[in-house]
PDB file of N, CA and C in Angstrom:
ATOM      1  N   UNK A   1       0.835  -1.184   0.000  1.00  0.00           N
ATOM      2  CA  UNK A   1       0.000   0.000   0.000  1.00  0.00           C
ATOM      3  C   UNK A   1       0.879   1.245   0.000  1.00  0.00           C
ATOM      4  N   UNK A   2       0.759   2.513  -0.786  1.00  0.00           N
ATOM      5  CA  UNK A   2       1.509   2.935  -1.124  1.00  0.00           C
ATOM      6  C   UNK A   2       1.677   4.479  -0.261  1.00  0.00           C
ATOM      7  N   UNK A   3       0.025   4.603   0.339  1.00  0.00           N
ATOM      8  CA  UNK A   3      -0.139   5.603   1.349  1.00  0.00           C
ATOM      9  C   UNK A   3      -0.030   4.852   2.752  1.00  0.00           C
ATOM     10  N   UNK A   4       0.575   3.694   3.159  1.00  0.00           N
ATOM     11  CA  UNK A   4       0.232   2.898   4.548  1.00  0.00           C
ATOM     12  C   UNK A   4       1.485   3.250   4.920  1.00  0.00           C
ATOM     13  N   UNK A   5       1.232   3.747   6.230  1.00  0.00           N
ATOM     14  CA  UNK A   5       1.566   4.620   7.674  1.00  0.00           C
ATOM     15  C   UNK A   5       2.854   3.606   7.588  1.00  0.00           C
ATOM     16  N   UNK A   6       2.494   2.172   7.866  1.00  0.00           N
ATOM     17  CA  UNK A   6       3.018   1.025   8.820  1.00  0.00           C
ATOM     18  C   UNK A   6       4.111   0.657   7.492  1.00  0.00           C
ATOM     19  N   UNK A   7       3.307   0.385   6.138  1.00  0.00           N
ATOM     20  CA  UNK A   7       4.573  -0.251   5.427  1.00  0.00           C
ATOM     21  C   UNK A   7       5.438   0.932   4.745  1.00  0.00           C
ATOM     22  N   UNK A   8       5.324   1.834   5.017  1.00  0.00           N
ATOM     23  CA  UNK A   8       6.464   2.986   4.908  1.00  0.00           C
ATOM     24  C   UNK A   8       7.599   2.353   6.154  1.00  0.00           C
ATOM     25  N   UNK A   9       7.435   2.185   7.366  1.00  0.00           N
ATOM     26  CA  UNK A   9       7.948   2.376   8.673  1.00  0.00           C
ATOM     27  C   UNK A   9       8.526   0.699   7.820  1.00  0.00           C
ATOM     28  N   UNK A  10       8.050  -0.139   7.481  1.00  0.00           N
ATOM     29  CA  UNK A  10       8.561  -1.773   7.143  1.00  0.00           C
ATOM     30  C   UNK A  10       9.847  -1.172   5.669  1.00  0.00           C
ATOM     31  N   UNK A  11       9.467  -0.524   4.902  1.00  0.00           N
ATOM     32  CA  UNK A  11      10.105  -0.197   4.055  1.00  0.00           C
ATOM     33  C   UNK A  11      11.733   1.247   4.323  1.00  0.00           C
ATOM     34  N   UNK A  12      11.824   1.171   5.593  1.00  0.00           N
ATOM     35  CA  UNK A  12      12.333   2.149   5.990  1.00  0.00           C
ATOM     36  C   UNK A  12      12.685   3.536   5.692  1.00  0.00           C
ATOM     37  N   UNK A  13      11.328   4.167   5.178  1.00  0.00           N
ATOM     38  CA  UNK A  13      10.849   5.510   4.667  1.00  0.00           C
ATOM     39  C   UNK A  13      10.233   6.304   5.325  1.00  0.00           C
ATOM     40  N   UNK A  14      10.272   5.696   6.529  1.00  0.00           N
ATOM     41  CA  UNK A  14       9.849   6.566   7.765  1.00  0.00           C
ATOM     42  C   UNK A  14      10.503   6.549   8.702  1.00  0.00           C
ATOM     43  N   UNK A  15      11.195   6.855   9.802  1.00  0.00           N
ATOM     44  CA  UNK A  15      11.418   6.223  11.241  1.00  0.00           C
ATOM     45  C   UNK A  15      10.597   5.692  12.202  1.00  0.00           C
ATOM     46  N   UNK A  16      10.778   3.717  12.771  1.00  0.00           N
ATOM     47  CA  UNK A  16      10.465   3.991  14.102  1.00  0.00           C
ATOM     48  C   UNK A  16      11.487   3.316  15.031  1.00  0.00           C
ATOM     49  N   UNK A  17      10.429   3.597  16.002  1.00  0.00           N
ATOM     50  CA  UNK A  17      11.503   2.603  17.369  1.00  0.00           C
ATOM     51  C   UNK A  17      11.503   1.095  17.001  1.00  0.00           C
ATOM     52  N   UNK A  18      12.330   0.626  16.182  1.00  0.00           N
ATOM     53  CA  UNK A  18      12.186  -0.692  16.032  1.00  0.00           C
ATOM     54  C   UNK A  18      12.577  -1.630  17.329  1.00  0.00           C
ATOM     55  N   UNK A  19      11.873  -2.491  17.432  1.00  0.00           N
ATOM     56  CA  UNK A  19      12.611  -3.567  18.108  1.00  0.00           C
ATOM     57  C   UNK A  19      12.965  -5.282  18.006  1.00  0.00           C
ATOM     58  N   UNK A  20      12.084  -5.395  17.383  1.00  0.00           N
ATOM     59  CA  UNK A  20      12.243  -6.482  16.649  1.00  0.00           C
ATOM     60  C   UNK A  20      12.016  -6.675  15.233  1.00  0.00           C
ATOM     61  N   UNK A  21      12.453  -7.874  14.617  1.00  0.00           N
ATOM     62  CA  UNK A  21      12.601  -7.398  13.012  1.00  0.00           C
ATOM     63  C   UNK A  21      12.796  -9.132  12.830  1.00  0.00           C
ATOM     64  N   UNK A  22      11.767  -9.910  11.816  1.00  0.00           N
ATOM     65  CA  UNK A  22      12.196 -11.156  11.366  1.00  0.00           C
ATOM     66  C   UNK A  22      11.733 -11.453   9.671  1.00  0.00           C
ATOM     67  N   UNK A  23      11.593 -12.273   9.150  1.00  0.00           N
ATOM     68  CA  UNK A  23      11.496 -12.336   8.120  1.00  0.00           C
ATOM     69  C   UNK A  23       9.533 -11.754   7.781  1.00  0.00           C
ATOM     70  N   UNK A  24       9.011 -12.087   8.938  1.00  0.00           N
ATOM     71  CA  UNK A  24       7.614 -11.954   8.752  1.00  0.00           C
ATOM     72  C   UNK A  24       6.817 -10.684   9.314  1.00  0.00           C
ATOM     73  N   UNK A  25       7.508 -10.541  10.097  1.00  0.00           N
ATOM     74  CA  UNK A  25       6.928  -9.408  11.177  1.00  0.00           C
ATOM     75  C   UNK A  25       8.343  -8.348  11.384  1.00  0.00           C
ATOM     76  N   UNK A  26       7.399  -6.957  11.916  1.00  0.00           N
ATOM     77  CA  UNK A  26       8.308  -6.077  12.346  1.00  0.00           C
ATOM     78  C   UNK A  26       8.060  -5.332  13.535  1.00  0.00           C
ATOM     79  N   UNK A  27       8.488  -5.056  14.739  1.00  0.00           N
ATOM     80  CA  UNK A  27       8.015  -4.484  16.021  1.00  0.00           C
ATOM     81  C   UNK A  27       8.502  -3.305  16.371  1.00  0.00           C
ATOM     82  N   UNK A  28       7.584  -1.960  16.861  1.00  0.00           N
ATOM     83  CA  UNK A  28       8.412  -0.780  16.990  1.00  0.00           C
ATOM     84  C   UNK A  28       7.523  -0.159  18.142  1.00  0.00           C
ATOM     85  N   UNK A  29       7.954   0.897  18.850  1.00  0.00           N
ATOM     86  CA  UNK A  29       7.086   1.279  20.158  1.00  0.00           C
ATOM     87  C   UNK A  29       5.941   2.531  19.416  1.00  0.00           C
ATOM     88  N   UNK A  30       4.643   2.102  20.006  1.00  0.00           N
ATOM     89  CA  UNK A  30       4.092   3.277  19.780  1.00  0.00           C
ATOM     90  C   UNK A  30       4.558   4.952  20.239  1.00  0.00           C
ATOM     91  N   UNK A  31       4.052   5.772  19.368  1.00  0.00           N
ATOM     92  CA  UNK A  31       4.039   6.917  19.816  1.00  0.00           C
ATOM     93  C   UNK A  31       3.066   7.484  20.493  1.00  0.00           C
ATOM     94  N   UNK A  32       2.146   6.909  20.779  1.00  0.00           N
ATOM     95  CA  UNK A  32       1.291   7.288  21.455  1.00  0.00           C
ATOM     96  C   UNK A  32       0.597   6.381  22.588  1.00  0.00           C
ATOM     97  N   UNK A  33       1.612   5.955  23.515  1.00  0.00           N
ATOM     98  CA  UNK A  33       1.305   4.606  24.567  1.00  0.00           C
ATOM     99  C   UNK A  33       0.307   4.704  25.122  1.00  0.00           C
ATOM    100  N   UNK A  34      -0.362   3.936  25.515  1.00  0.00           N
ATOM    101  CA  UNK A  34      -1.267   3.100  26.505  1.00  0.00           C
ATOM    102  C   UNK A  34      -1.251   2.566  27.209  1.00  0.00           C
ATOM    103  N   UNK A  35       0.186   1.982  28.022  1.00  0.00           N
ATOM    104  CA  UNK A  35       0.621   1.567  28.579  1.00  0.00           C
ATOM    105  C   UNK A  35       2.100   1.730  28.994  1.00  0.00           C
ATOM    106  N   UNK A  36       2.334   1.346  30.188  1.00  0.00           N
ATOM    107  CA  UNK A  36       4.420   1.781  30.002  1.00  0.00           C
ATOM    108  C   UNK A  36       4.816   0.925  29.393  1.00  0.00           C
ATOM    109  N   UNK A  37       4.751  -0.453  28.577  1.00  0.00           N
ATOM    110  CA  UNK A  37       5.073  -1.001  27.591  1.00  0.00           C
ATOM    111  C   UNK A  37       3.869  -0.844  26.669  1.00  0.00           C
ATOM    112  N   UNK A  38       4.328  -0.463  25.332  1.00  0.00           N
ATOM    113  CA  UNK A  38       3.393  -0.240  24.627  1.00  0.00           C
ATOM    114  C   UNK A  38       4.096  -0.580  23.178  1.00  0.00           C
ATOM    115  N   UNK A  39       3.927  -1.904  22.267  1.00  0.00           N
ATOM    116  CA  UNK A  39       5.130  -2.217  21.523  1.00  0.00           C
ATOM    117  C   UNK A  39       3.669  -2.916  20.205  1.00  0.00           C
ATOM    118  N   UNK A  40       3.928  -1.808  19.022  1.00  0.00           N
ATOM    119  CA  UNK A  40       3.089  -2.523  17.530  1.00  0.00           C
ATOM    120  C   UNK A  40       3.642  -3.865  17.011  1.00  0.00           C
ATOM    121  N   UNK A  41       3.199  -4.946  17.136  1.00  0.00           N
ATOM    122  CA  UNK A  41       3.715  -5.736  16.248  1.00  0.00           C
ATOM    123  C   UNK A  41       3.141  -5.729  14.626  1.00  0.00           C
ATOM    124  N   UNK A  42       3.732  -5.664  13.720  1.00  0.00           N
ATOM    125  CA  UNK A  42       2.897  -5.740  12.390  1.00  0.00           C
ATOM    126  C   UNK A  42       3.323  -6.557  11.630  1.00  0.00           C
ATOM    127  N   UNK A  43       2.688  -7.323  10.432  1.00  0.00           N
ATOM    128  CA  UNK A  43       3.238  -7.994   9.745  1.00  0.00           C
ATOM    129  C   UNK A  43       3.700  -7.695   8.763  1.00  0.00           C
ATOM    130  N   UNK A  44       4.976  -7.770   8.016  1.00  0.00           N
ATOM    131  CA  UNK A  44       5.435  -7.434   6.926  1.00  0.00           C
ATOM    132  C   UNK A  44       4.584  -7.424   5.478  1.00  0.00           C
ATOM    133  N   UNK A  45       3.821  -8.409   5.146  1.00  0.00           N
ATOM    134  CA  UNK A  45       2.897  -7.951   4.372  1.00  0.00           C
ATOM    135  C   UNK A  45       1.548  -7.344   4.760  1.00  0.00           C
ATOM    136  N   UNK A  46       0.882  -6.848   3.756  1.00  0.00           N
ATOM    137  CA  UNK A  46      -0.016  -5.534   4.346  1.00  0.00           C
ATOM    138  C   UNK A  46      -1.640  -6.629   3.988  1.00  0.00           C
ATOM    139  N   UNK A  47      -1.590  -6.374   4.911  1.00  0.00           N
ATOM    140  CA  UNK A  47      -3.353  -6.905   5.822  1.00  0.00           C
ATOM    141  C   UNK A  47      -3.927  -5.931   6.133  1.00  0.00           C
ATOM    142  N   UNK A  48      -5.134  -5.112   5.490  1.00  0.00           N
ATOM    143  CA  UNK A  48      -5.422  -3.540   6.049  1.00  0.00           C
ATOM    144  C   UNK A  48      -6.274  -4.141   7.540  1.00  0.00           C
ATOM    145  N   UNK A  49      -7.183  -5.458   7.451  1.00  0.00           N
ATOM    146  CA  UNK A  49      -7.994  -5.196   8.910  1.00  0.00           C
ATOM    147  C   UNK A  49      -7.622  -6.724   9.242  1.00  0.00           C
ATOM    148  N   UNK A  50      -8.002  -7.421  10.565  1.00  0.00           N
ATOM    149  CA  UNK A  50      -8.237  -8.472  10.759  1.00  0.00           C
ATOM    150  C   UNK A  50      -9.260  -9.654   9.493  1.00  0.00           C
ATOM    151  N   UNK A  51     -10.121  -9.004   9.524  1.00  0.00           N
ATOM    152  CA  UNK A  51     -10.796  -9.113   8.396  1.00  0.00           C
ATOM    153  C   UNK A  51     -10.177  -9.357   6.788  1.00  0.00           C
ATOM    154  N   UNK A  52      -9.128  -9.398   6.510  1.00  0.00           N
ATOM    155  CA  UNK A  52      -8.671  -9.565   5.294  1.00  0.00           C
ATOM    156  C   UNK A  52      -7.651 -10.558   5.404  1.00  0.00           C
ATOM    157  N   UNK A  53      -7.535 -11.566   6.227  1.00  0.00           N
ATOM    158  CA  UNK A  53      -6.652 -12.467   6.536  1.00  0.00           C
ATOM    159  C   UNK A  53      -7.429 -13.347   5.896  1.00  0.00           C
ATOM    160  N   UNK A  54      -7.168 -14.232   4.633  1.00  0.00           N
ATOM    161  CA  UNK A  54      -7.307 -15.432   4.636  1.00  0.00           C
ATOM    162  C   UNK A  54      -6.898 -16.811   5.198  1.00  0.00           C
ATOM    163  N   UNK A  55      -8.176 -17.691   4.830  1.00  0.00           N
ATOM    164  CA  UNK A  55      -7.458 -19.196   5.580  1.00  0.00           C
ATOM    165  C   UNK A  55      -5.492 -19.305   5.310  1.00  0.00           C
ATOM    166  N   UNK A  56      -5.250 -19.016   4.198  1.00  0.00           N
ATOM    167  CA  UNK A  56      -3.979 -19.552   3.441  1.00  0.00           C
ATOM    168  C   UNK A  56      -2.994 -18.707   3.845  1.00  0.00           C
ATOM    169  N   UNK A  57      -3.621 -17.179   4.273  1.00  0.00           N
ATOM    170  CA  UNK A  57      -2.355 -16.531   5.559  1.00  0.00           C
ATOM    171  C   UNK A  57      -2.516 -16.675   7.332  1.00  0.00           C
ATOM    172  N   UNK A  58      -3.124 -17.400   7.617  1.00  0.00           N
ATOM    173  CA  UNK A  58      -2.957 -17.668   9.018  1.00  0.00           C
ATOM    174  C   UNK A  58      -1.924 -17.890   9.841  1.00  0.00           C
ATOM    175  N   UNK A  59      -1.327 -18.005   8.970  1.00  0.00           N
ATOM    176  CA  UNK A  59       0.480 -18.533   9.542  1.00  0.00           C
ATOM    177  C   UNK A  59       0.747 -16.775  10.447  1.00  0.00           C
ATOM    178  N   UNK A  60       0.298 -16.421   9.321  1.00  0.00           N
ATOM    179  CA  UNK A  60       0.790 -14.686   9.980  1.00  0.00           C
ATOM    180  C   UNK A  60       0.485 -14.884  11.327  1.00  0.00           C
ATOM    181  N   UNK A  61      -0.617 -15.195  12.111  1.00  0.00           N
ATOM    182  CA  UNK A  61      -0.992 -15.117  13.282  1.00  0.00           C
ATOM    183  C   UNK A  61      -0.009 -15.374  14.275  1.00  0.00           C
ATOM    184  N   UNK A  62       0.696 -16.874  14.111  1.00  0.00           N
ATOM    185  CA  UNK A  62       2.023 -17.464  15.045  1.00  0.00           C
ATOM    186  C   UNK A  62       3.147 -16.732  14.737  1.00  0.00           C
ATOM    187  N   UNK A  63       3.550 -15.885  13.773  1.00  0.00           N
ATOM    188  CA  UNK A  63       4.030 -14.801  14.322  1.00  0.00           C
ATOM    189  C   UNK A  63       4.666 -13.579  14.782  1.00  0.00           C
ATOM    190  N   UNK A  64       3.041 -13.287  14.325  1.00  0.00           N
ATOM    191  CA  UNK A  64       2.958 -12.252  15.326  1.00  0.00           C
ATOM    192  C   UNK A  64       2.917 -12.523  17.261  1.00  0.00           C
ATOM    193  N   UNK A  65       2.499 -13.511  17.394  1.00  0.00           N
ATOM    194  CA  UNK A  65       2.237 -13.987  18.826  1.00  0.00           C
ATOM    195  C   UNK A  65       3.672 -14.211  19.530  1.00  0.00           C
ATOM    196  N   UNK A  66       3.885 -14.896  18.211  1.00  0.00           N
ATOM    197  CA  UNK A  66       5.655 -15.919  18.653  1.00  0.00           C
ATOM    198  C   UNK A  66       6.645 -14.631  18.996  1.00  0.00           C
ATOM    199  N   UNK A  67       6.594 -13.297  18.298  1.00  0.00           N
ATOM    200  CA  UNK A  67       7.547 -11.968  18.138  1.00  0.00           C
ATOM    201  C   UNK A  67       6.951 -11.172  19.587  1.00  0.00           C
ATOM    202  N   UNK A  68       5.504 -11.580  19.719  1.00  0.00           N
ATOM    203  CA  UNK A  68       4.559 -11.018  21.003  1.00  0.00           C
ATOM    204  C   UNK A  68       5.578 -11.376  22.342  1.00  0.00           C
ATOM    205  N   UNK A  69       5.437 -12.655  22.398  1.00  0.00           N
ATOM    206  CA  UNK A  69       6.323 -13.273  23.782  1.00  0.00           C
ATOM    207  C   UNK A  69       7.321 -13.490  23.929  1.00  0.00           C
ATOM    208  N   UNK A  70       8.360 -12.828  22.698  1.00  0.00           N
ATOM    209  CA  UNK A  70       9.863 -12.939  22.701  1.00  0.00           C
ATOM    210  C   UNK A  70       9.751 -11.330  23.116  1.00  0.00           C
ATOM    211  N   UNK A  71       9.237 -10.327  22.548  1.00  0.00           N
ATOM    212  CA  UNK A  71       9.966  -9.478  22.962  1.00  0.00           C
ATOM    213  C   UNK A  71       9.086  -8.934  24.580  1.00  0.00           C
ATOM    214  N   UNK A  72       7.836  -9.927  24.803  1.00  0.00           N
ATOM    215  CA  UNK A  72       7.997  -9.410  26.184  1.00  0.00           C
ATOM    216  C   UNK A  72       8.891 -10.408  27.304  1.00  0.00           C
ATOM    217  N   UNK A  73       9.433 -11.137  26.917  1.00  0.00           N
ATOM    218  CA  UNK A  73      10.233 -11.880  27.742  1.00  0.00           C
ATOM    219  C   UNK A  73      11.818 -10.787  27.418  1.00  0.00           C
ATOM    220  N   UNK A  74      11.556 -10.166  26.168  1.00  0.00           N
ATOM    221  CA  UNK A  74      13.228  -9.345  26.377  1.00  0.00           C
ATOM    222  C   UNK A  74      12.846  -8.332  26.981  1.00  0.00           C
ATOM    223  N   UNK A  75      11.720  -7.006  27.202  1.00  0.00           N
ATOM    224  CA  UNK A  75      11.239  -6.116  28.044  1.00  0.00           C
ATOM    225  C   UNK A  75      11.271  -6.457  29.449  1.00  0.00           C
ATOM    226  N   UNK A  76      11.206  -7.979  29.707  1.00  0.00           N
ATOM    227  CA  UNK A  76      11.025  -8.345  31.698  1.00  0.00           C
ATOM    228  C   UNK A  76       9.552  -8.356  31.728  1.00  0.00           C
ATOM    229  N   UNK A  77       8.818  -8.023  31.007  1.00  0.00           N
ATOM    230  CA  UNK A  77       7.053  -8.135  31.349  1.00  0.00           C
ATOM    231  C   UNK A  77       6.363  -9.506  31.023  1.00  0.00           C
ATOM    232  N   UNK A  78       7.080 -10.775  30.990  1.00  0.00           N
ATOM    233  CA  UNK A  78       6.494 -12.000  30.273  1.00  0.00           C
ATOM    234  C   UNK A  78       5.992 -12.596  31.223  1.00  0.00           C
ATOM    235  N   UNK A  79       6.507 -12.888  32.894  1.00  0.00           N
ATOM    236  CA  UNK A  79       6.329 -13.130  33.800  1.00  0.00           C
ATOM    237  C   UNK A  79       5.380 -13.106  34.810  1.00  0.00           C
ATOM    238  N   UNK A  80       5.410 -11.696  34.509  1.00  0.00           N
ATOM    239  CA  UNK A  80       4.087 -10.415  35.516  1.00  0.00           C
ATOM    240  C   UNK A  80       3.010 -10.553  34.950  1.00  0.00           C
ATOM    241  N   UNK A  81       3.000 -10.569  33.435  1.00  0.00           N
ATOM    242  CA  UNK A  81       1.869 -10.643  32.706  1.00  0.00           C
ATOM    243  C   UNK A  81       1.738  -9.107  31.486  1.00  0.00           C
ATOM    244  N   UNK A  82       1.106  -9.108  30.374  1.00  0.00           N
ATOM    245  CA  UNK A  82       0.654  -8.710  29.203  1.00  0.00           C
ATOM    246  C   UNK A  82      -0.296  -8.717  28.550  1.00  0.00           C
ATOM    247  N   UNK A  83      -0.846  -7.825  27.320  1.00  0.00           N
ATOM    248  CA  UNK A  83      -2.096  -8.162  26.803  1.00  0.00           C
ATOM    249  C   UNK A  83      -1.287  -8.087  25.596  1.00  0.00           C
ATOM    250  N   UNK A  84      -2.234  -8.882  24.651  1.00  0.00           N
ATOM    251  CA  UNK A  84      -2.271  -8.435  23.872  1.00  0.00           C
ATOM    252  C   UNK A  84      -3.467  -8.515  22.751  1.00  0.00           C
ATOM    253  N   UNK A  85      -3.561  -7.058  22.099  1.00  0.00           N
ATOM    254  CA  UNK A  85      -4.883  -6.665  21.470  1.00  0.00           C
ATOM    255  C   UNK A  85      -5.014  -6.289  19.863  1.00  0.00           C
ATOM    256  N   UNK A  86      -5.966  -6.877  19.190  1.00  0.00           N
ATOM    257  CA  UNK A  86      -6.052  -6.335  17.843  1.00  0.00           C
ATOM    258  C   UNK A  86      -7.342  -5.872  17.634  1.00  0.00           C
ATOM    259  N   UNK A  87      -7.195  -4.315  17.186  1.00  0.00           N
ATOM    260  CA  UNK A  87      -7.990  -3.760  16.540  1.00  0.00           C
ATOM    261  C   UNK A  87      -8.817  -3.714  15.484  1.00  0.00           C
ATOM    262  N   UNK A  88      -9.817  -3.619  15.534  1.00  0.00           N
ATOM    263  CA  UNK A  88     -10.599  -3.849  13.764  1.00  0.00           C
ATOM    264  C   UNK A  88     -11.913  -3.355  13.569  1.00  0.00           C
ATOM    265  N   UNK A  89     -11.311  -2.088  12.643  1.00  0.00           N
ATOM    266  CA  UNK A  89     -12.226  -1.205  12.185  1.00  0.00           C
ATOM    267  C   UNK A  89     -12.935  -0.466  13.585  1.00  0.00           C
ATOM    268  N   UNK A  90     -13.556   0.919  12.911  1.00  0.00           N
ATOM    269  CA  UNK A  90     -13.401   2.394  13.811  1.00  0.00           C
ATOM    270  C   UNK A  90     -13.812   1.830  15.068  1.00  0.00           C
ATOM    271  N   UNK A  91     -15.351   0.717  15.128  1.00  0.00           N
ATOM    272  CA  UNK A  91     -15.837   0.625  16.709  1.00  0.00           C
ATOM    273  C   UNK A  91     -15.016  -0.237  17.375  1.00  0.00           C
ATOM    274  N   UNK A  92     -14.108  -0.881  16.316  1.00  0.00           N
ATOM    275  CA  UNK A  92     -13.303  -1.839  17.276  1.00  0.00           C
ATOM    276  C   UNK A  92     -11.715  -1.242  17.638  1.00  0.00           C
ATOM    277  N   UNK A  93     -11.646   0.292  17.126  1.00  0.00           N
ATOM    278  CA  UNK A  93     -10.797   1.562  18.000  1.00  0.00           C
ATOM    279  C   UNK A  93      -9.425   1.128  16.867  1.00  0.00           C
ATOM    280  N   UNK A  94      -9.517   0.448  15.423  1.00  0.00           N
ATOM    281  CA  UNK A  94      -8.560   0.683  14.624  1.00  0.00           C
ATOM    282  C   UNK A  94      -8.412   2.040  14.017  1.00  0.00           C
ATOM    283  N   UNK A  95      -6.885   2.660  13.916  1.00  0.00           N
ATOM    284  CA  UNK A  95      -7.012   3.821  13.448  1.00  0.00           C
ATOM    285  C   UNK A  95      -6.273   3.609  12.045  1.00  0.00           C
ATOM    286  N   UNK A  96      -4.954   2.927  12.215  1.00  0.00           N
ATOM    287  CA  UNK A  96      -3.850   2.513  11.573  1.00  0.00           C
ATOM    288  C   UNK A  96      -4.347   1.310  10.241  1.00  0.00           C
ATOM    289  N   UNK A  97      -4.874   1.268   9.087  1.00  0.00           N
ATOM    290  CA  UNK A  97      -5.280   0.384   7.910  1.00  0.00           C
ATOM    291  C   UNK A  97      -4.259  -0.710   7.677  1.00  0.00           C
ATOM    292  N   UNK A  98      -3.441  -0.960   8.451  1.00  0.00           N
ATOM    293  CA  UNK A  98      -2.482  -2.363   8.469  1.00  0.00           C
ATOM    294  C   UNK A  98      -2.816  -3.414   9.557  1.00  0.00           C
ATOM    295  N   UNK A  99      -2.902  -4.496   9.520  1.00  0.00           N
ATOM    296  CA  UNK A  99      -3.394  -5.376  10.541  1.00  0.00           C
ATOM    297  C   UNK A  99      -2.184  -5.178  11.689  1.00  0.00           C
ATOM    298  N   UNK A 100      -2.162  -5.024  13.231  1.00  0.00           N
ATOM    299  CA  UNK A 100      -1.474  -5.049  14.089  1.00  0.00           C
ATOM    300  C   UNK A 100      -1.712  -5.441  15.052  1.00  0.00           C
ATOM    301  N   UNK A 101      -0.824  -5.867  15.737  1.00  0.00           N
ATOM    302  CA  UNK A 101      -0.869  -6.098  17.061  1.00  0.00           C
ATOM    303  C   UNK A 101      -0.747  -4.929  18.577  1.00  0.00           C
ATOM    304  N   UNK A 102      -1.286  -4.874  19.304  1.00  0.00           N
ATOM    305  CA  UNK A 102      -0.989  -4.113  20.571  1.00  0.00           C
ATOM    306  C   UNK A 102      -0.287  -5.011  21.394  1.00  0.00           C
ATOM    307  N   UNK A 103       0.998  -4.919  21.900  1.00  0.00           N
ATOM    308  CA  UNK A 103       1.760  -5.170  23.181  1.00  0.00           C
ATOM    309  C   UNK A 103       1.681  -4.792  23.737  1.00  0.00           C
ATOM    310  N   UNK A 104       0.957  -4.960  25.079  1.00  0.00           N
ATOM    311  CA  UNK A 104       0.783  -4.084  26.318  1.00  0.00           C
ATOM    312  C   UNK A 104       1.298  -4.395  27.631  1.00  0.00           C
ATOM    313  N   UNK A 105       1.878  -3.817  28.580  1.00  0.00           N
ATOM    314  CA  UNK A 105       2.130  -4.444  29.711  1.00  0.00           C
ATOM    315  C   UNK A 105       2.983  -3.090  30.781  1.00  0.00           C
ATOM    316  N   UNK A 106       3.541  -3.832  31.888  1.00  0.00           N
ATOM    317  CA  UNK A 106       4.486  -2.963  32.903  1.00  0.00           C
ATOM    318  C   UNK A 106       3.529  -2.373  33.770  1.00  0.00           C
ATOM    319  N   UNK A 107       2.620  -2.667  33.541  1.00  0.00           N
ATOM    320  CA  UNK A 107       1.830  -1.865  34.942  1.00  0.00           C
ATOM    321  C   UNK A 107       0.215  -3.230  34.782  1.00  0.00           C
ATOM    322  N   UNK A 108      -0.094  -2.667  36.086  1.00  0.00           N
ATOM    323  CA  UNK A 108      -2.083  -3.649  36.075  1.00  0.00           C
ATOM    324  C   UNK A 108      -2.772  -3.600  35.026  1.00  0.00           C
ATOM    325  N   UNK A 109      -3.217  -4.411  34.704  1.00  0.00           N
ATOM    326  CA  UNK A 109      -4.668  -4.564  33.588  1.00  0.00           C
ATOM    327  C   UNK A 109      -5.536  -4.306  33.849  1.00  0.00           C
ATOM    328  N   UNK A 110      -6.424  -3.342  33.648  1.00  0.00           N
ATOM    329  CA  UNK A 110      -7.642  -3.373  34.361  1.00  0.00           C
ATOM    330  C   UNK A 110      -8.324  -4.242  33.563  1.00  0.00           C
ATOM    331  N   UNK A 111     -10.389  -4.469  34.019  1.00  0.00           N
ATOM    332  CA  UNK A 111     -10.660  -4.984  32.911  1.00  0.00           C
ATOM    333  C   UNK A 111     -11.539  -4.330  32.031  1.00  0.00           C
ATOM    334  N   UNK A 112     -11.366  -3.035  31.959  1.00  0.00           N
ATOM    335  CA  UNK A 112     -12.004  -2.501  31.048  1.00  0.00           C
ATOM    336  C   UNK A 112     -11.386  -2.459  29.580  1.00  0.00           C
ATOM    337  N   UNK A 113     -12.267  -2.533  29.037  1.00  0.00           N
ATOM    338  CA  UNK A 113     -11.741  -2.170  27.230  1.00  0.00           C
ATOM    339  C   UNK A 113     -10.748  -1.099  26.839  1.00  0.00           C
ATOM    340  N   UNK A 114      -9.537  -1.910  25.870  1.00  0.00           N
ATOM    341  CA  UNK A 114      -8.676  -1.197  25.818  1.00  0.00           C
ATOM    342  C   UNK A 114      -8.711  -0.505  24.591  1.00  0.00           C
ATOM    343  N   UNK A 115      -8.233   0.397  24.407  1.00  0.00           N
ATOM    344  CA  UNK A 115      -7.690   1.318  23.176  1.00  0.00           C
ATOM    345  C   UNK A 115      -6.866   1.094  22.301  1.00  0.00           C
TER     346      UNK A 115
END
């Protein structure tokens, strides 16, 4: 996508806080946290919603999950505990048109609905 926020940042035409980086996925800190860990996982190819994942890319799912619990086991938050959340579409609080992940953690969960 040639206007997408996220695969500019995968294509390195933007800056972010990267932190992890594998053949499938790419991880960088939000700029706008929600948490004191607050870490996007996205997938290298462009998925605009949850919703556009076919059966035949599901693989994407493991990982994103698998990049989820490596880098909260490298943050120190794997232990204590984490969320993690995907957005989809406006009522479900997506802003960003690339499928992502929310890493959340370093402080309590409440259980209200997250952002």
């Amino acid at each position: 996508m040639p206007n997408c926020l996220f695969c500019k940042i995968i294509k390195n035409e933007i800056p972010g806080s990267i932190l992890y980086e594998d053949e499938e996925v790419l991880a960088f800190k939000d700029l706008h946290p929600q948490a004191p860990v607050h870490i996007l996982v996205i997938p290298k190819k462009h998925f605009s919603t949850l919703n556009d994942v076919e059966i035949a890319s599901t693989k994407i799912f493991t990982s994103l999950l698998q990049a989820a619990k490596t880098i909260a086991h490298q943050l120190g938050i794997s232990e204590k505990g984490y969320r993690c959340v995907i957005n989809t579409h406006p009522e479900g609080g997506q802003s960003v048109y690339h499928l992502h992940l929310h890493l959340l953690g370093g402080a309590q969960m409440g259980p209200s609905m997250v952002g």
